[in-house]
Structures are given as C-alpha cells and as structure tokens.
PDB file of N, CA and C in Angstrom:
ATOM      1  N   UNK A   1       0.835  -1.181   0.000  1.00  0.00           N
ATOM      2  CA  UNK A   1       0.000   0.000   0.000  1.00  0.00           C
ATOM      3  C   UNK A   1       0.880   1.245   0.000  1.00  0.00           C
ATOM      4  N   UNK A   2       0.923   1.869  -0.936  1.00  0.00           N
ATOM      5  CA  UNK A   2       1.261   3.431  -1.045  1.00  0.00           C
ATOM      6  C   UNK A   2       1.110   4.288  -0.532  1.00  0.00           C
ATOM      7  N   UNK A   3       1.988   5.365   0.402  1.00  0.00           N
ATOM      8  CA  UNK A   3       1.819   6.195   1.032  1.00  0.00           C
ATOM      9  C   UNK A   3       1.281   7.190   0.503  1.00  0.00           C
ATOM     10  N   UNK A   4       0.310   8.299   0.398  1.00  0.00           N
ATOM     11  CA  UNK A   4       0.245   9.419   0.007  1.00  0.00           C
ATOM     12  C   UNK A   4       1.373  10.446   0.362  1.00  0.00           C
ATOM     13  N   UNK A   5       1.643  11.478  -0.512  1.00  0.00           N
ATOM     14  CA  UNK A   5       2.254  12.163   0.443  1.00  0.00           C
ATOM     15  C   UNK A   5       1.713  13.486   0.282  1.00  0.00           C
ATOM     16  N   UNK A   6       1.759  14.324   1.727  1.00  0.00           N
ATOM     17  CA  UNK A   6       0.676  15.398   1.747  1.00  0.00           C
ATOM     18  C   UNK A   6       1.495  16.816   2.156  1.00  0.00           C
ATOM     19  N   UNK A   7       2.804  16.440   1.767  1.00  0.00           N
ATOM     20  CA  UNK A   7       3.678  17.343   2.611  1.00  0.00           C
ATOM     21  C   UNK A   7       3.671  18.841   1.591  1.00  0.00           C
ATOM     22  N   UNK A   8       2.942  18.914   0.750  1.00  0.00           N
ATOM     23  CA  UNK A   8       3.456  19.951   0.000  1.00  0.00           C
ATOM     24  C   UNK A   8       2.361  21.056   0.410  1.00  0.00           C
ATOM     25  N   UNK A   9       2.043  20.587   1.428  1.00  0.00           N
ATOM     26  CA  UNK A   9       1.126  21.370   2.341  1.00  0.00           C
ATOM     27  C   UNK A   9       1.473  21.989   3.577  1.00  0.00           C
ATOM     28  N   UNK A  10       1.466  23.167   3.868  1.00  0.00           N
ATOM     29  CA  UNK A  10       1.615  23.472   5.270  1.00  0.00           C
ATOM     30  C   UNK A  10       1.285  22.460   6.708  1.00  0.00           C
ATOM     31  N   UNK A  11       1.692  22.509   7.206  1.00  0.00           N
ATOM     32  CA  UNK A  11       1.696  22.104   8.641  1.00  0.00           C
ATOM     33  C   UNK A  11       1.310  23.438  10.012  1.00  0.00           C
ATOM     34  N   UNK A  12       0.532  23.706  10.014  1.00  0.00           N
ATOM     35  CA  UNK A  12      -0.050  24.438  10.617  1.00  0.00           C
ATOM     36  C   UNK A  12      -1.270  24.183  11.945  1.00  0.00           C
ATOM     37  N   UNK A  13      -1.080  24.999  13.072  1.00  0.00           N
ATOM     38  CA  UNK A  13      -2.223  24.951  13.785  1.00  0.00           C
ATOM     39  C   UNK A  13      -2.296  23.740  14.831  1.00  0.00           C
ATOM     40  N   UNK A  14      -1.362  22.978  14.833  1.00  0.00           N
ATOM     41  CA  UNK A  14      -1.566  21.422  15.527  1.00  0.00           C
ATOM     42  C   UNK A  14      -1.870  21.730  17.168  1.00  0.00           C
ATOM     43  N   UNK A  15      -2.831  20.883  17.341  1.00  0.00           N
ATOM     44  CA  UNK A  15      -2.847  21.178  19.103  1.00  0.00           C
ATOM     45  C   UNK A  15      -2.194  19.616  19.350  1.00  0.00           C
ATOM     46  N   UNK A  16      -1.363  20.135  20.198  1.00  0.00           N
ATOM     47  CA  UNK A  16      -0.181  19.124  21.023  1.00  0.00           C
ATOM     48  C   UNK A  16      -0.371  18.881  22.366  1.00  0.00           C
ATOM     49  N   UNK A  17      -0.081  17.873  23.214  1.00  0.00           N
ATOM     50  CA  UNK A  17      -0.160  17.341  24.365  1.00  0.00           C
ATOM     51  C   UNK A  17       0.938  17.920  24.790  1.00  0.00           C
ATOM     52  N   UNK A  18       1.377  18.247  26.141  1.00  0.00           N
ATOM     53  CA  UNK A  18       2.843  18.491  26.908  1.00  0.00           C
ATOM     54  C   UNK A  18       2.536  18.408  28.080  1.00  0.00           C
ATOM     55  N   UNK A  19       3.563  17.648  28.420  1.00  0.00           N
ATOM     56  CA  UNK A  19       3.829  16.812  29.449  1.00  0.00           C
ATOM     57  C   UNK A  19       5.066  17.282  30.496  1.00  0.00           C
ATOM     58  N   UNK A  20       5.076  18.448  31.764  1.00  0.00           N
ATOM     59  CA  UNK A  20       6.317  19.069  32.506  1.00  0.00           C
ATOM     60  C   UNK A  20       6.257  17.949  33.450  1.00  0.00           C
ATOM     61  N   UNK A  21       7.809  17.992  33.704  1.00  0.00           N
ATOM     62  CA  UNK A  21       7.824  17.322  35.065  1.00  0.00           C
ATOM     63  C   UNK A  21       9.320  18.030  35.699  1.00  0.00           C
ATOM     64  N   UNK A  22       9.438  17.780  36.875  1.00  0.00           N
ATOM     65  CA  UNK A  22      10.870  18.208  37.336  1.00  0.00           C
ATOM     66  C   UNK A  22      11.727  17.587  37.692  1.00  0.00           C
ATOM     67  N   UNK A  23      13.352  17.917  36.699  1.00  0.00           N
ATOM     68  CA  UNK A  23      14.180  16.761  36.561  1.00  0.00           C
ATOM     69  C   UNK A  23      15.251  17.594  37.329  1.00  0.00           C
ATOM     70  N   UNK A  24      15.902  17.392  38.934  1.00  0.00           N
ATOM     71  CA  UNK A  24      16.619  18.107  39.224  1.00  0.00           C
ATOM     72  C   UNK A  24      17.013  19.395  39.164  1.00  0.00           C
ATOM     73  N   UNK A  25      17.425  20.480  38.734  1.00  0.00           N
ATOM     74  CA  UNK A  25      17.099  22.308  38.886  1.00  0.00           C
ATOM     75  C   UNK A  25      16.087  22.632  37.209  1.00  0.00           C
ATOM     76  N   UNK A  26      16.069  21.414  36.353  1.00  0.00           N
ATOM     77  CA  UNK A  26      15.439  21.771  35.323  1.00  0.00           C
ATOM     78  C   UNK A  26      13.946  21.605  35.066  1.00  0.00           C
ATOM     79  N   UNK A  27      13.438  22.358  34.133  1.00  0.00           N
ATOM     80  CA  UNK A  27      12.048  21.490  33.674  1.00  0.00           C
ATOM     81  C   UNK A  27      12.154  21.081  32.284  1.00  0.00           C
ATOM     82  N   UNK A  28      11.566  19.203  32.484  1.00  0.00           N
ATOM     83  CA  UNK A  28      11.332  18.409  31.025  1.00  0.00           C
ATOM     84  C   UNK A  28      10.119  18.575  30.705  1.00  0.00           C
ATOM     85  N   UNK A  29      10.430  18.868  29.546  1.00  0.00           N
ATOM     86  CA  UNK A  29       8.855  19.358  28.898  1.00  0.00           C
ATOM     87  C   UNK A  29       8.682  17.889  27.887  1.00  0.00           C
ATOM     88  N   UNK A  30       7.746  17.371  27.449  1.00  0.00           N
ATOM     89  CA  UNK A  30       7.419  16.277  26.684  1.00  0.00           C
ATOM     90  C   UNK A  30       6.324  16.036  25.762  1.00  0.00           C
ATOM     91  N   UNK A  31       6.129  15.948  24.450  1.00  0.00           N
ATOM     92  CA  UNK A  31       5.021  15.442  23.643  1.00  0.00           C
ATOM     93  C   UNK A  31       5.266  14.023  23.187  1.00  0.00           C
ATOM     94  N   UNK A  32       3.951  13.587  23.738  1.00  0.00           N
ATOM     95  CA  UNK A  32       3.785  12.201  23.774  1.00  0.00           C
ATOM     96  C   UNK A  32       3.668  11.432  22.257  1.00  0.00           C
ATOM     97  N   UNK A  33       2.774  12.904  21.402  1.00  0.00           N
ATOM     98  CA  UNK A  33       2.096  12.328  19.984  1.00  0.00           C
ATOM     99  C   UNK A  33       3.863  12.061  19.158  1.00  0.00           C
ATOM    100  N   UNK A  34       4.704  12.986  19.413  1.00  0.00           N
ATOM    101  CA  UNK A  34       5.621  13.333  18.697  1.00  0.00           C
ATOM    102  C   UNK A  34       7.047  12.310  19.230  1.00  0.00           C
ATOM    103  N   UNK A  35       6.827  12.104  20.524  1.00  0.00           N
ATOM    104  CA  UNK A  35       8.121  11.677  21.207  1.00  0.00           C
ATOM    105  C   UNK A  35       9.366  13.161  21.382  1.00  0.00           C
ATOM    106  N   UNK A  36       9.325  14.151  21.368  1.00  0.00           N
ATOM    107  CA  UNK A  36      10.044  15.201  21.419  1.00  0.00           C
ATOM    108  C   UNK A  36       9.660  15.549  23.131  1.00  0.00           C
ATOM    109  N   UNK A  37      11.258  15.779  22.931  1.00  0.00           N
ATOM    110  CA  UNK A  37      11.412  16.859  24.724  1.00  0.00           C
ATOM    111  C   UNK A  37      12.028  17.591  24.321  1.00  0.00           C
ATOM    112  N   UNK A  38      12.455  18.756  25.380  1.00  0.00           N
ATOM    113  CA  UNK A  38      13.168  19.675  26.091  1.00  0.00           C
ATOM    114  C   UNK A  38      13.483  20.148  27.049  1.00  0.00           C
ATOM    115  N   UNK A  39      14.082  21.152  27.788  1.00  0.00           N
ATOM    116  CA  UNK A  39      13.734  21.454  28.604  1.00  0.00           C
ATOM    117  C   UNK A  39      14.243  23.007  28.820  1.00  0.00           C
ATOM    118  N   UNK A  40      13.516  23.487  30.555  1.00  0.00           N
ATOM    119  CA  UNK A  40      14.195  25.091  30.458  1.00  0.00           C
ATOM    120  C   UNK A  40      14.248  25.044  31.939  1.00  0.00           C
ATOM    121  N   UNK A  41      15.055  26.324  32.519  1.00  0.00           N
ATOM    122  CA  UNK A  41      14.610  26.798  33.745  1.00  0.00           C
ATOM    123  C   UNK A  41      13.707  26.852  34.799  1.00  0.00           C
ATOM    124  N   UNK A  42      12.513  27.106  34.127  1.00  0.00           N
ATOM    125  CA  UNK A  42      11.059  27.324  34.323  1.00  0.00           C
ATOM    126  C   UNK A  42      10.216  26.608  33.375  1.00  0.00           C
ATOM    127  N   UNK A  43       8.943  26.672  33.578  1.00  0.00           N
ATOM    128  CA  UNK A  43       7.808  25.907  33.038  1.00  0.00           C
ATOM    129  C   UNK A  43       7.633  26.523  32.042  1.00  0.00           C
ATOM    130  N   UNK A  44       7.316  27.893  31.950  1.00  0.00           N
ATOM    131  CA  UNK A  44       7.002  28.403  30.549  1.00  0.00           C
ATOM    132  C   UNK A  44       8.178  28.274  29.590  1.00  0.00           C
ATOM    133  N   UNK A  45       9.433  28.620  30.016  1.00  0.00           N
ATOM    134  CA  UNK A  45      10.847  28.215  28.985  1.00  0.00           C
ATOM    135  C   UNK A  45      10.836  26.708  28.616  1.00  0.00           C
ATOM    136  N   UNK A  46      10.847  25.903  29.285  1.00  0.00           N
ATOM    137  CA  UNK A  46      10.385  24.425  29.135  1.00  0.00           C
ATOM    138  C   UNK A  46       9.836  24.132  27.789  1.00  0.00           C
ATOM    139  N   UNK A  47       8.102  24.442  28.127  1.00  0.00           N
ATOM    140  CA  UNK A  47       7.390  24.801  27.483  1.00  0.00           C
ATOM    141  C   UNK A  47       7.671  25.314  26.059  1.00  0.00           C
ATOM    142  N   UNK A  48       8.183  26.427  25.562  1.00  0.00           N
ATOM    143  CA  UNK A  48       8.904  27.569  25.136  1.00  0.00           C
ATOM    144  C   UNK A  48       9.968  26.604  24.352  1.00  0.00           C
ATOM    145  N   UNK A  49      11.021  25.869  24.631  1.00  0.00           N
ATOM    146  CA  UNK A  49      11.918  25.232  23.827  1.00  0.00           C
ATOM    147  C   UNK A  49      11.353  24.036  23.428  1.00  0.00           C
ATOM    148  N   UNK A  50      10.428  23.321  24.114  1.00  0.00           N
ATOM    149  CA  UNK A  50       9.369  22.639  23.522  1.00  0.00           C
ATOM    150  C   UNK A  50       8.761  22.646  21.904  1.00  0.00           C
ATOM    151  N   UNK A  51       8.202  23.574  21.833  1.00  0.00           N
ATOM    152  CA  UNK A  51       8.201  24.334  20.522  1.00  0.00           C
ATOM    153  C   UNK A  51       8.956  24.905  19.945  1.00  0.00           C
ATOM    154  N   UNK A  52      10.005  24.955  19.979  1.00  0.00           N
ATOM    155  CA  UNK A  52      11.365  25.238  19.416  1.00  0.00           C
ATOM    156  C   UNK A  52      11.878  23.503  18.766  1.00  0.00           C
ATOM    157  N   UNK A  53      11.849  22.724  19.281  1.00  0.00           N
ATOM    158  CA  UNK A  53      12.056  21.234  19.025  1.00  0.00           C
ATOM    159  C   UNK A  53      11.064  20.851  18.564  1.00  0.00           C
ATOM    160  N   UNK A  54      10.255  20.650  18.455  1.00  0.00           N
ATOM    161  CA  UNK A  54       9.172  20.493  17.529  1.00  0.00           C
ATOM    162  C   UNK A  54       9.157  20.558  16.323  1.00  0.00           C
ATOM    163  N   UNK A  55       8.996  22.719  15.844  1.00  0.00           N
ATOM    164  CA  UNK A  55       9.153  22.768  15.206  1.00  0.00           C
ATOM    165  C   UNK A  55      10.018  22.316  14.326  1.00  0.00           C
ATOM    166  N   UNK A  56      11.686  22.343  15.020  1.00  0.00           N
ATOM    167  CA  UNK A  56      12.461  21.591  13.981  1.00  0.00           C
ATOM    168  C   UNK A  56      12.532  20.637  13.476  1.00  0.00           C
ATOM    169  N   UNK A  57      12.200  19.549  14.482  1.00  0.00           N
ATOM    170  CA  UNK A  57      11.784  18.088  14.416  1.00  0.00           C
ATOM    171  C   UNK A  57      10.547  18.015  13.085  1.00  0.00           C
ATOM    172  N   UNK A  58       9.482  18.580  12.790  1.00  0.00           N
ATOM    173  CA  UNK A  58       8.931  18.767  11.933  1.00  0.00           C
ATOM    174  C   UNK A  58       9.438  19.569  10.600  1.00  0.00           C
ATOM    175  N   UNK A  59      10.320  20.755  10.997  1.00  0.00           N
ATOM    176  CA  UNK A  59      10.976  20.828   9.145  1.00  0.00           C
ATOM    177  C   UNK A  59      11.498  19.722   8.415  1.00  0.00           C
ATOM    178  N   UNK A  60      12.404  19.306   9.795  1.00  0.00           N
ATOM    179  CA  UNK A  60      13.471  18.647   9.382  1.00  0.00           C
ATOM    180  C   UNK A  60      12.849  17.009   8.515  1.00  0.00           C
ATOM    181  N   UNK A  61      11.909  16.813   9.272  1.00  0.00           N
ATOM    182  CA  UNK A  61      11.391  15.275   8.438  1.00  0.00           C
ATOM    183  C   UNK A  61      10.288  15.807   7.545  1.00  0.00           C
ATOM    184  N   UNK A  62      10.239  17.199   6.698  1.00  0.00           N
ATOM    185  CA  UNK A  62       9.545  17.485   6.050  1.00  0.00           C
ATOM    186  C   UNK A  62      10.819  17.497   4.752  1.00  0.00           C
ATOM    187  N   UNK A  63      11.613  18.083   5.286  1.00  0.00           N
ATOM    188  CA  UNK A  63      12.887  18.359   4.439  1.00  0.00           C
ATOM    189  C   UNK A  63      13.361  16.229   3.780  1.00  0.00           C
ATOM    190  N   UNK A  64      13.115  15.705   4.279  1.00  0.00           N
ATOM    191  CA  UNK A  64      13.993  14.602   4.569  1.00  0.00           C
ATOM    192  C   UNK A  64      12.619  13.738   4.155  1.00  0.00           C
ATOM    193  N   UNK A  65      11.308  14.066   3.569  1.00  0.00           N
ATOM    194  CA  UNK A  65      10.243  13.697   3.095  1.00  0.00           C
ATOM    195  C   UNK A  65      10.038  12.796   3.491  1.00  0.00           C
ATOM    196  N   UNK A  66       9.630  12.565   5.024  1.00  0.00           N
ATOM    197  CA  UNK A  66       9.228  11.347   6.436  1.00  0.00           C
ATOM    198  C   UNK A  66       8.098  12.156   7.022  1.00  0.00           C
ATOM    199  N   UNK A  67       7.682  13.213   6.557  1.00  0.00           N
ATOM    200  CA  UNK A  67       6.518  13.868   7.999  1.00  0.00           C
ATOM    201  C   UNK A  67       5.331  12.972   7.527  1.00  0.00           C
ATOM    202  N   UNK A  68       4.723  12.325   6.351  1.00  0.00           N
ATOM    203  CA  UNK A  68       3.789  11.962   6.072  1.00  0.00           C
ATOM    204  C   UNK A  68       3.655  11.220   7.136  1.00  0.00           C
ATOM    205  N   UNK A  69       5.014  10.081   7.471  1.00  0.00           N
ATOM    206  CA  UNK A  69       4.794   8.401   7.641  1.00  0.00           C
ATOM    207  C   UNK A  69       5.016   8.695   9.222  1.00  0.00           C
ATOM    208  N   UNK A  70       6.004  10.389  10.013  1.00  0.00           N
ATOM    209  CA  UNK A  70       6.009  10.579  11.346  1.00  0.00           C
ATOM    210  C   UNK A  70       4.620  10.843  11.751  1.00  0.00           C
ATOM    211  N   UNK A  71       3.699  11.727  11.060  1.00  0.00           N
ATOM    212  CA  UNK A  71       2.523  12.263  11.471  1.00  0.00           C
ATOM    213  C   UNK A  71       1.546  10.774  11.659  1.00  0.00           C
ATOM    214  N   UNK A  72       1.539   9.971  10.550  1.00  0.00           N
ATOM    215  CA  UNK A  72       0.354   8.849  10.593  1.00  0.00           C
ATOM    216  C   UNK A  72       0.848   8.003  11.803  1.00  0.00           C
ATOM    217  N   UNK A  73       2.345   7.884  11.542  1.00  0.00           N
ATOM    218  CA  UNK A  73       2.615   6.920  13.377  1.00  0.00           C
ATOM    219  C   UNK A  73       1.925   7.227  14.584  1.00  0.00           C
ATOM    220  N   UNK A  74       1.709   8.913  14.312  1.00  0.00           N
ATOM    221  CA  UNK A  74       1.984   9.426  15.714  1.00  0.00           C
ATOM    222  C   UNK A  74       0.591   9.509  15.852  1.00  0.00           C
ATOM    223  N   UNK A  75      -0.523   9.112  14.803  1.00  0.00           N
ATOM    224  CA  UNK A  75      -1.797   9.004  15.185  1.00  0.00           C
ATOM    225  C   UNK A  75      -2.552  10.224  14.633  1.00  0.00           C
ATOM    226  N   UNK A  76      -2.136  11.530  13.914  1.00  0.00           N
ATOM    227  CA  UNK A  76      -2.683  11.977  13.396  1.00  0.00           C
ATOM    228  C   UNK A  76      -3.702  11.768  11.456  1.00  0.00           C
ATOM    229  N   UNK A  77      -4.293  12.712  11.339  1.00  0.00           N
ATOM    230  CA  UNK A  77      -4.941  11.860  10.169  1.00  0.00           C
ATOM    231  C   UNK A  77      -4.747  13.530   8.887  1.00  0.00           C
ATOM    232  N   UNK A  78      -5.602  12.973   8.083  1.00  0.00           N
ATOM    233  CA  UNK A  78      -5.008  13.911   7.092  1.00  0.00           C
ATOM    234  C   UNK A  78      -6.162  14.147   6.020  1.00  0.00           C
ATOM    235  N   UNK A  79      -6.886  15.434   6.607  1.00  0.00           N
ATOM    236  CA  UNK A  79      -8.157  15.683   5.912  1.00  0.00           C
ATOM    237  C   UNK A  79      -8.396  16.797   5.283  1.00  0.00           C
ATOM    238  N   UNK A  80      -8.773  17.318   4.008  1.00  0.00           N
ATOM    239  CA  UNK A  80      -9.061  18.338   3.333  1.00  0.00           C
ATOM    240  C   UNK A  80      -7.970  19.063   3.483  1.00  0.00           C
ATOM    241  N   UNK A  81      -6.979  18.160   3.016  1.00  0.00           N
ATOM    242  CA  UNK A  81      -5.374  19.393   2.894  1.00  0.00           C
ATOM    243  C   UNK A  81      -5.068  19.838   4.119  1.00  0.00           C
ATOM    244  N   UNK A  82      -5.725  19.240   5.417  1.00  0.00           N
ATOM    245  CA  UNK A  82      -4.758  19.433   6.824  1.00  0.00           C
ATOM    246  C   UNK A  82      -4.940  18.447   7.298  1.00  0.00           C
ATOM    247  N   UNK A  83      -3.510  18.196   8.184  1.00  0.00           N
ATOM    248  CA  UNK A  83      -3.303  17.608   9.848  1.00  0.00           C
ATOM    249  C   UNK A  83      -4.308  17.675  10.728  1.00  0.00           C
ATOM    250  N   UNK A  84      -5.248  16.497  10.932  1.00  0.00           N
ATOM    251  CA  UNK A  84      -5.535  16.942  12.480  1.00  0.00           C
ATOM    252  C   UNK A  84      -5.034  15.926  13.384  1.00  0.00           C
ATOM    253  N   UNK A  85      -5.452  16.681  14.690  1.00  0.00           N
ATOM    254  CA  UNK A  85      -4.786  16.186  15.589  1.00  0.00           C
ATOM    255  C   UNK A  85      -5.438  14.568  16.217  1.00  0.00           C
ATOM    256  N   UNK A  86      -4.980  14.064  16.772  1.00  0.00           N
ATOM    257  CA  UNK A  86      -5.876  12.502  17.363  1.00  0.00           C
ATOM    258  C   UNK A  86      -6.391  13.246  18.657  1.00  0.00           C
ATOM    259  N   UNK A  87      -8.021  12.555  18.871  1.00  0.00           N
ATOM    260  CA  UNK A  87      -8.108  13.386  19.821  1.00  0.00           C
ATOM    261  C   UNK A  87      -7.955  12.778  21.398  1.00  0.00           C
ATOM    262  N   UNK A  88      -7.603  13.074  22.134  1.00  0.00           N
ATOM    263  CA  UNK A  88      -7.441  12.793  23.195  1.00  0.00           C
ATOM    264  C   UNK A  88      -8.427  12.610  24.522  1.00  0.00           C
ATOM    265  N   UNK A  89      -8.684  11.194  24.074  1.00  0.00           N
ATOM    266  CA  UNK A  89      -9.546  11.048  25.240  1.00  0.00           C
ATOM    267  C   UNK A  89      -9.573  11.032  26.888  1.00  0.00           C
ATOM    268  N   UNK A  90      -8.068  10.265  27.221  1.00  0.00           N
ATOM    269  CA  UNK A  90      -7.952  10.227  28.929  1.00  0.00           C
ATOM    270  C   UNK A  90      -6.449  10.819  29.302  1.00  0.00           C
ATOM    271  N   UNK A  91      -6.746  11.856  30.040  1.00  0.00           N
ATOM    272  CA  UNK A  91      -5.202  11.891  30.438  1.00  0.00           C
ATOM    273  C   UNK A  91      -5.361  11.423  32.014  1.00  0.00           C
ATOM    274  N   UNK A  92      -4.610  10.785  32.277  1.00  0.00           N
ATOM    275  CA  UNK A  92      -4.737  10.260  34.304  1.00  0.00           C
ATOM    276  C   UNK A  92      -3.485   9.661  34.757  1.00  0.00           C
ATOM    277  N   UNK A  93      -3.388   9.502  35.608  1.00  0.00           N
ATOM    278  CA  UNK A  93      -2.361   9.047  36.650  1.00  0.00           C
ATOM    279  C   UNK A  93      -2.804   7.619  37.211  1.00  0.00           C
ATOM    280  N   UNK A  94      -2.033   6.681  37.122  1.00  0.00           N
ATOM    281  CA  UNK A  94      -2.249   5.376  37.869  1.00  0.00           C
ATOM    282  C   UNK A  94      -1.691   4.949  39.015  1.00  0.00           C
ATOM    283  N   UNK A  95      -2.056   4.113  40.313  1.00  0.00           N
ATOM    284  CA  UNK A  95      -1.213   4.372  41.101  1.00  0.00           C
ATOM    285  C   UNK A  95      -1.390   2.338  40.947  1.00  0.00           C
ATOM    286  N   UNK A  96       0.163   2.294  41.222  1.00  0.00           N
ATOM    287  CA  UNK A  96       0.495   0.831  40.788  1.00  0.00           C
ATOM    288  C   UNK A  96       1.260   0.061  41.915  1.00  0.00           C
ATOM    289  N   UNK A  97       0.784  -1.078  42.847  1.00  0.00           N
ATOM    290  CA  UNK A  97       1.947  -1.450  43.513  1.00  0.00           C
ATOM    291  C   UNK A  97       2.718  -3.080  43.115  1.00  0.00           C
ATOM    292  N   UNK A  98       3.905  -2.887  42.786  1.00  0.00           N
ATOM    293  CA  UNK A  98       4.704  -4.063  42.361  1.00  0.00           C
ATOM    294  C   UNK A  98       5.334  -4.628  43.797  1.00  0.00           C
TER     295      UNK A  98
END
C-alpha cells in the first residue's frame, strides 16, 4: 500500500499534548504524539523550547520527506489538505503497587 504524500502542504495549527515534570534544577517538557522533549529553567521556557524542538523536528522530516509516515505513526490523520490532531480522550495518573 502506497503512502500518500501530503507534505506539500503546510503544517499548521496542531494542538499538542505536553507533558512538565521536574528533573533536578530543570524542567522536562514532553510530547507524547511526537516523542520530542526539552527542557528550560522554568515551566514556561520548558514549554517555550518545547516548541522550538518540535518545530524543527517537523521541518526537518519534512525536508527529509518522512513527515507523512512521522505524522500517521503518531496518530494523526489527514483531511481536506490538513493535519488533524488525534483526539485525546484520557489523560490520568495510575497508582500501581509491584
């Protein structure tokens, strides 16, 4: 089966999941859809280089003509000449004892 490819289209508008947590004096920022981190000082810088990695992470496998096959992994779909996002049904916390 043949991939389409839809890249000759903007990439625009995506709503993303992020995920802070605190890793010793820093904050890791995380998208789950994408597998991309970063981190900053603070939550909003975090945050802030977050989308800085992203974005590149997305030229770059646009450049390198992979965003089709990164975007469909990552669960998004591809309708009327845009990206949307998968939507997100549960975010929660489990508490587990081993």
């Amino acid at each position: 089966m043949a991939i389409q490819k839809h890249t000759k289209t903007n990439v625009l508008n995506l709503t993303l999941t992020v995920q802070v947590f605190k890793e010793g004096k820093y904050f890791v920022s995380y998208n789950p859809e994408l597998k991309v981190a970063s981190c900053g000082k603070n939550i909003d810088e975090a945050k802030e280089k977050l989308k800085e990695a992203i974005s590149g992470f997305l030229k770059s496998a646009k450049a390198m003509n992979t965003l089709d096959e990164i975007m469909e992994e990552a669960g998004f779909s591809y309708k009327k000449h845009q990206w949307f996002t998968p939507d997100l049904l549960v975010m929660d916390r489990l508490s587990l004892a081993f």
